[in-house]
Protein backbone atom coordinates (compact mmCIF):
# COMPACT_ATOMS: atom_id res chain seq x y z
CA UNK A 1 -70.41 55.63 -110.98
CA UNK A 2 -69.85 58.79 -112.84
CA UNK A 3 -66.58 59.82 -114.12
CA UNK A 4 -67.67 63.51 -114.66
CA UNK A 5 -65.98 66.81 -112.41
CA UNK A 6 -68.03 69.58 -112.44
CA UNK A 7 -69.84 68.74 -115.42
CA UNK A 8 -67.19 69.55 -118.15
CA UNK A 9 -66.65 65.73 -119.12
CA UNK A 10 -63.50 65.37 -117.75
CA UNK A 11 -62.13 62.97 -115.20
CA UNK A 12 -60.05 65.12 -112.45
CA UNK A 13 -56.98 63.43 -112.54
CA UNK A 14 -56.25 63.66 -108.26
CA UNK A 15 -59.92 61.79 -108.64
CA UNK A 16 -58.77 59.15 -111.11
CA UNK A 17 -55.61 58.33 -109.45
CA UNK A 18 -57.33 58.26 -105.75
CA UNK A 19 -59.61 56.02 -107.37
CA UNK A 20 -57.05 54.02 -109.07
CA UNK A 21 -54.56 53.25 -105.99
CA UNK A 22 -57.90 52.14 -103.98
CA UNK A 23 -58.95 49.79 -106.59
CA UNK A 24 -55.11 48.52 -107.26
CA UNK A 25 -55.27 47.97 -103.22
CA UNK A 26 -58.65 45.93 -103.51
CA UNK A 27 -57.61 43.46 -106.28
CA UNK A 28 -54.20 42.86 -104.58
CA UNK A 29 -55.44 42.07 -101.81
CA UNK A 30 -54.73 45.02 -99.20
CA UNK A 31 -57.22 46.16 -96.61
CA UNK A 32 -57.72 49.48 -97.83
CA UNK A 33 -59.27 52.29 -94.67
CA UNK A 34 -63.06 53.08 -95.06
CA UNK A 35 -61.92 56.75 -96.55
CA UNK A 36 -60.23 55.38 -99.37
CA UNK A 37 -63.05 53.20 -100.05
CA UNK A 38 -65.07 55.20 -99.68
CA UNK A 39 -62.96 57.59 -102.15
CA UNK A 40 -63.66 54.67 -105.06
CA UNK A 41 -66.72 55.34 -104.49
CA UNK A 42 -67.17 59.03 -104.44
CA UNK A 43 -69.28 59.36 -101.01
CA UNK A 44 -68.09 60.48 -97.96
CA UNK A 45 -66.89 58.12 -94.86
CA UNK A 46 -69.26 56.34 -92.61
CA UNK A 47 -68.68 57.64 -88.87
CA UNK A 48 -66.90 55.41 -86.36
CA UNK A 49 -69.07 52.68 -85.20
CA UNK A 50 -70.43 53.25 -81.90
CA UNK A 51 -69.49 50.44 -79.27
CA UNK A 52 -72.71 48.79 -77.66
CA UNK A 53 -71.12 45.95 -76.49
CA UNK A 54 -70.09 46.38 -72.78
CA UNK A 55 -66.79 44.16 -73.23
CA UNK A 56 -65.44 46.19 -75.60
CA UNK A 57 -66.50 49.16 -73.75
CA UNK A 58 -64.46 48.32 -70.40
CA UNK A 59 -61.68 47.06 -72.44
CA UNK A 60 -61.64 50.62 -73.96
CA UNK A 61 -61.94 52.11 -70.71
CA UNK A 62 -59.15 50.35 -69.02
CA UNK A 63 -56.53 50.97 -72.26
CA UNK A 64 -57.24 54.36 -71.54
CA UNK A 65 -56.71 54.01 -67.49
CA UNK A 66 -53.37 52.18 -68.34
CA UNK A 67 -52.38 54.98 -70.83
CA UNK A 68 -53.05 57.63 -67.34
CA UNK A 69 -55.86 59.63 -69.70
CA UNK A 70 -58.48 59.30 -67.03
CA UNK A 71 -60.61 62.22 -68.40
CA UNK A 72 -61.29 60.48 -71.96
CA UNK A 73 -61.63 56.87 -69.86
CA UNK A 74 -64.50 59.39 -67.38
CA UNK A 75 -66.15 60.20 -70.42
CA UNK A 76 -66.97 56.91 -72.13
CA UNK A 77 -67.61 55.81 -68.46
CA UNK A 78 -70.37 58.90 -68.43
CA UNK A 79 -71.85 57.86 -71.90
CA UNK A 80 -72.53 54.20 -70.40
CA UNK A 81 -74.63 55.77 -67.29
CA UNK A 82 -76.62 58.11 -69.56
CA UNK A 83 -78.24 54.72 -70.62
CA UNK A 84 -78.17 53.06 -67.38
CA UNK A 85 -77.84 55.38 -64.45
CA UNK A 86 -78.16 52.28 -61.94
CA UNK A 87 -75.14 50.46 -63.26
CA UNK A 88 -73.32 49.50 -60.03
CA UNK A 89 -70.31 48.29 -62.45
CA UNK A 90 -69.99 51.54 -64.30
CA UNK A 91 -70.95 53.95 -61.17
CA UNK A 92 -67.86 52.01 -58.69
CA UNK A 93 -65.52 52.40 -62.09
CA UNK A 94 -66.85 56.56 -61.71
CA UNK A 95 -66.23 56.62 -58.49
CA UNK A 96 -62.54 55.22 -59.27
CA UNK A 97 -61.52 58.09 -62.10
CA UNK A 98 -62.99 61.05 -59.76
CA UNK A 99 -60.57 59.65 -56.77
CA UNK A 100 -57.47 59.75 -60.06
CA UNK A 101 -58.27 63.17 -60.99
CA UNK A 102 -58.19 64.44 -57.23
CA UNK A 103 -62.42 65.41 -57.63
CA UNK A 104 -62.51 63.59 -53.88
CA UNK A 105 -65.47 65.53 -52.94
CA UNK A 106 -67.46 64.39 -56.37
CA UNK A 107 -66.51 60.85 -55.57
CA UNK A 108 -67.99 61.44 -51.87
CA UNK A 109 -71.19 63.04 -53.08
CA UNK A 110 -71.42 59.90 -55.51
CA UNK A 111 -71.20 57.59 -53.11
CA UNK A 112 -73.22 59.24 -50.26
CA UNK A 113 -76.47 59.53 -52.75
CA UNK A 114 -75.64 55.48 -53.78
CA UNK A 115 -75.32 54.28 -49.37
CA UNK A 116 -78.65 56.63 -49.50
CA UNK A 117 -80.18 54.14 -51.86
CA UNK A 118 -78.35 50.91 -50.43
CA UNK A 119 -77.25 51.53 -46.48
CA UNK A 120 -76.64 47.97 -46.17
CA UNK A 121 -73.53 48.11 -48.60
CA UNK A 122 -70.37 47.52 -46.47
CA UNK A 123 -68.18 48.53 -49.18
CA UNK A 124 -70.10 52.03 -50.06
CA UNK A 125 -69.78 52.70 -46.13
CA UNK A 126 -65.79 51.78 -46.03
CA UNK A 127 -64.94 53.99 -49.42
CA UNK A 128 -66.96 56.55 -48.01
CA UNK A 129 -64.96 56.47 -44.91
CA UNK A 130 -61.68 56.38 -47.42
CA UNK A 131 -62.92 59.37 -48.65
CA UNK A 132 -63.90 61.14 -45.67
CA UNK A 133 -60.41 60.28 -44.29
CA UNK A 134 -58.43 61.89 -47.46
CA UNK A 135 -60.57 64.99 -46.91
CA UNK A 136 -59.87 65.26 -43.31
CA UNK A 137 -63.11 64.70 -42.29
CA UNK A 138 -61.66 62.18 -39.05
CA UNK A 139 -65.05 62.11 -37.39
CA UNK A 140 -67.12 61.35 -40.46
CA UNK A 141 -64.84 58.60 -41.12
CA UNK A 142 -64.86 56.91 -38.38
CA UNK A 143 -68.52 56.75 -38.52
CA UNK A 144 -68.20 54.99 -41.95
CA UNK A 145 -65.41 52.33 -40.97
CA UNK A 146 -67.15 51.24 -37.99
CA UNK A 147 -70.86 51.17 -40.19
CA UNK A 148 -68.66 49.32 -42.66
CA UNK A 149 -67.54 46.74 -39.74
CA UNK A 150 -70.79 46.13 -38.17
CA UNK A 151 -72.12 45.40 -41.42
CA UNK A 152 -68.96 42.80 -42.69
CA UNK A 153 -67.48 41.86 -39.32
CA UNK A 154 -65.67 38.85 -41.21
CA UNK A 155 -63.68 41.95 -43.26
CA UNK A 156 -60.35 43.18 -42.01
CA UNK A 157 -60.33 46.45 -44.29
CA UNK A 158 -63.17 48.36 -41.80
CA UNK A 159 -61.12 47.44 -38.61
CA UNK A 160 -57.91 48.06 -39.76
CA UNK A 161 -58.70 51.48 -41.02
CA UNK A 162 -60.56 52.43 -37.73
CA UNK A 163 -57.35 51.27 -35.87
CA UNK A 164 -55.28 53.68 -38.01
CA UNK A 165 -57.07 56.44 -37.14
CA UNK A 166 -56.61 54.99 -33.58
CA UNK A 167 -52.54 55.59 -34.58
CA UNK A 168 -52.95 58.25 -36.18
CA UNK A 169 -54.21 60.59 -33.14
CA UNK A 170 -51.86 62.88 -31.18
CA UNK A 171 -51.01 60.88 -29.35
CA UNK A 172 -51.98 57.54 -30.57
CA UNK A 173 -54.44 55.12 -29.25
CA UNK A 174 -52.24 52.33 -28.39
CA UNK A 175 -54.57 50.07 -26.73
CA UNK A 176 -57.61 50.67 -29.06
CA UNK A 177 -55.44 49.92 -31.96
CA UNK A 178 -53.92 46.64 -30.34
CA UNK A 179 -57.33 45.46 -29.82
CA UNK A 180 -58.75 46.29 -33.07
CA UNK A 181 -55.84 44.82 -34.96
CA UNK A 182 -55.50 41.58 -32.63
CA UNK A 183 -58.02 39.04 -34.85
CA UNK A 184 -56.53 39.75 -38.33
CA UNK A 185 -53.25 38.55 -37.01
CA UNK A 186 -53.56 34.83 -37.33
CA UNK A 187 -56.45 33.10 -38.33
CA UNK A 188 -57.12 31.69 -41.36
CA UNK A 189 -56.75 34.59 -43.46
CA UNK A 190 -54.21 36.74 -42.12
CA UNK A 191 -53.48 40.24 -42.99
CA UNK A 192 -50.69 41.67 -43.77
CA UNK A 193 -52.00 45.12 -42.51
CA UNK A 194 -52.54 43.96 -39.50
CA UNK A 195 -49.10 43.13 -39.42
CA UNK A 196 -48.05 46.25 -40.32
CA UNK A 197 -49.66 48.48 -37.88
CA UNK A 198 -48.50 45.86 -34.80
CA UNK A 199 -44.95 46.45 -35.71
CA UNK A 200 -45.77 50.18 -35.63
CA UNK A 201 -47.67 49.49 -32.18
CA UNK A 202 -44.16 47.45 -31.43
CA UNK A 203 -42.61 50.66 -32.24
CA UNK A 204 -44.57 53.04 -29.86
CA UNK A 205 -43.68 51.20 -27.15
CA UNK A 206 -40.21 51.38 -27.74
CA UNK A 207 -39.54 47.38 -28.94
CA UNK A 208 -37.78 48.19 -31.86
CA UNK A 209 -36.86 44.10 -32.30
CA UNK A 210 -40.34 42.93 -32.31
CA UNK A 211 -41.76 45.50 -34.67
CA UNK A 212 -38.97 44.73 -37.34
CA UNK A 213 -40.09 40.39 -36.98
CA UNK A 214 -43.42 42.13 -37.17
CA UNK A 215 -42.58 43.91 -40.78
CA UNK A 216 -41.12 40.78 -41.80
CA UNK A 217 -44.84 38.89 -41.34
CA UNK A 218 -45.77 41.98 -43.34
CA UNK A 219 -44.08 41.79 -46.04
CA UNK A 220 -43.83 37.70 -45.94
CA UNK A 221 -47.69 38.03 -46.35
CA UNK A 222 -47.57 41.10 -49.19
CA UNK A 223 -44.31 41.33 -50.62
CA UNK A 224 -45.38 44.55 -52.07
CA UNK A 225 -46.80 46.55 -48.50
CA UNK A 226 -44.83 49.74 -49.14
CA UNK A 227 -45.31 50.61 -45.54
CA UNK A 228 -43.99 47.26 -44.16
CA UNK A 229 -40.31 47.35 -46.49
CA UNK A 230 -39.99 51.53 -45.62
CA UNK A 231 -40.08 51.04 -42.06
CA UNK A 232 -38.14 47.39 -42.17
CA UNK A 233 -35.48 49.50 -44.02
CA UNK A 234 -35.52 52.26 -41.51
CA UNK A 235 -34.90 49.83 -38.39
CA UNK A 236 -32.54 48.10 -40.21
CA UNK A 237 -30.50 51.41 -41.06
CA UNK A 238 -30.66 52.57 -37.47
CA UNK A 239 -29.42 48.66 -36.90
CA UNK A 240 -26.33 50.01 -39.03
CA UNK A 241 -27.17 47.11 -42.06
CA UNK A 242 -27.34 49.75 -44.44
CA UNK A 243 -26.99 47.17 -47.52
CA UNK A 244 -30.48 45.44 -46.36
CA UNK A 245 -32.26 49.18 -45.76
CA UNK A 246 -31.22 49.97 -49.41
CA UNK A 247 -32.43 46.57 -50.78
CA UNK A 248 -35.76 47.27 -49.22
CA UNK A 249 -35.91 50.74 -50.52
CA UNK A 250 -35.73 49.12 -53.82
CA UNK A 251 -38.29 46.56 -53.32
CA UNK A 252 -40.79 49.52 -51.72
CA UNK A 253 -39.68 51.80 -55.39
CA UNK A 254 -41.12 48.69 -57.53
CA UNK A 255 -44.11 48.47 -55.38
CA UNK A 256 -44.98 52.06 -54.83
CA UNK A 257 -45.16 52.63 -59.05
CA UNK A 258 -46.36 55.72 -60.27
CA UNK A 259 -47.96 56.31 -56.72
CA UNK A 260 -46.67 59.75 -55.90
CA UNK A 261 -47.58 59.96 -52.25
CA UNK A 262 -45.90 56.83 -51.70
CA UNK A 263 -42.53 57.24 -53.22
CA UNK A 264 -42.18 60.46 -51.65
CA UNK A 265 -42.73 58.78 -49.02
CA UNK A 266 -40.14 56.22 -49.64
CA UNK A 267 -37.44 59.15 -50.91
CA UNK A 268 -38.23 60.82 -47.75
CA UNK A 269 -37.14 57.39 -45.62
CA UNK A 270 -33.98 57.49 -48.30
CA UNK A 271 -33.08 60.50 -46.86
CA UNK A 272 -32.90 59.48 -43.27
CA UNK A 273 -31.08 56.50 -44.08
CA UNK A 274 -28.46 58.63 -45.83
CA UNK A 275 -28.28 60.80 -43.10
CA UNK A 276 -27.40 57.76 -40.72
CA UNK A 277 -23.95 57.32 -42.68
């Protein structure tokens, strides 16, 4: 190692000192960064090591979902497919970040080319019809649940989605949406969707007292179904037990998280409560 700057036969004393606090690190012990090794020895840093290992590579990915930077978590996602375009892992985690950053339309045309290449997938044919449903597209998503349920008829999800559409329509489909939602009530495996959209049915046509013992179920089965504790609260408000409408409200806050759609759909139930007083 030469101790020459410039060629004038002098040690530059920012040099000498760099290179004396690195070394004074090394013998005592200290893990010293790869720049001020790499100072010691008067050549430049290595670059960051590039992950290969997949583990390490989702782990980094999710750190960065938790930390809400879903662009930088897209982009290492991206790098992964331009090796292995096929990966169903890596294209459903894709899929995921487009439907964060509101790019509903890129998630779509993702997952119509991958049904294209798999049209038995029940799960490609119920996100598509997720999809289809957030852009409006009622028709086209219908289509997709009921694919999705004639292809897993032992999943609740497809039904359940078709029979909220069923609600959803001006004026609901009572009858198709009690008929739909009828096998996921019991059974081994109950669902506490299905629960859920009976109290609403309960609702419709006007039995206020069953639909709340129906949000109960709900929420006995998920304690965290915003839907089920909003509209429990709202009964029980109108019930005048404003202390149990408020405790639910809490409960459906906790649940809802960062979810912006549903706590202003929550604050919005608030509201109504308050204006019951």
């Amino acid at each position: 190692m030469s101790g020459n700057d410039g060629g004038n036969g002098k040690r530059s004393s920012g040099t000498a000192t760099t290179r004396r606090a690195a070394w004074a690190a090394l013998r005592s012990g200290v893990l010293v960064s790869m720049a001020a090794f790499s100072a010691c020895q008067g050549v430049p840093p290595p670059p960051p090591p590039v992950m290969t290992d997949r583990a390490s590579v989702e782990a980094t990915v999710a750190e960065a979902i938790t930390q809400r930077r879903f662009r930088a978590a897209l982009a290492l996602v991206d790098e992964q497919l331009a090796s292995a375009p096929g990966d169903a892992g890596w294209l459903d985690q894709k899929t995921a970040l487009l439907r964060h950053l509101g790019r509903e339309r890129e998630a779509l045309a993702l997952v119509t080319r991958r049904r294209e290449q798999a049209p038995s997938d029940a799960a490609l044919a119920y996100e598509s019809g997720e999809l289809q449903t957030h852009l409006g597209e009622r028709g086209k998503a219908r289509a997709d649940f009921a694919a999705a349920a004639a292809l897993a008829p032992d999943e609740s999800r497809p039904a359940l989605a078709l029979a909220a559409l069923d609600l959803s329509q001006d004026p609901p489909d009572l009858a198709a949406a009690a008929a739909r939602v009828a096998p996921w009530l019991d059974g081994a495996t109950p669902s506490a969707e299905a629960w859920f959209q009976q109290g609403f049915i309960d609702e419709c046509n006007g039995t206020a007292a069953s639909a709340r013992l129906r949000y109960a179920r709900a929420v006995d089965l998920d304690p965290a179904h915003v839907g089920a504790l909003v509209n429990a609260a709202r009964l029980d408000a109108a019930n005048g037990d404003r202390l149990s409408a408020r405790r639910l409200l809490v409960r459906a806050r906790v649940a809802a998280g960062d979810d912006a759609a549903r706590r202003a759909r929550i604050e919005a139930a608030a509201r109504r409560i308050e204006s019951l007083e």
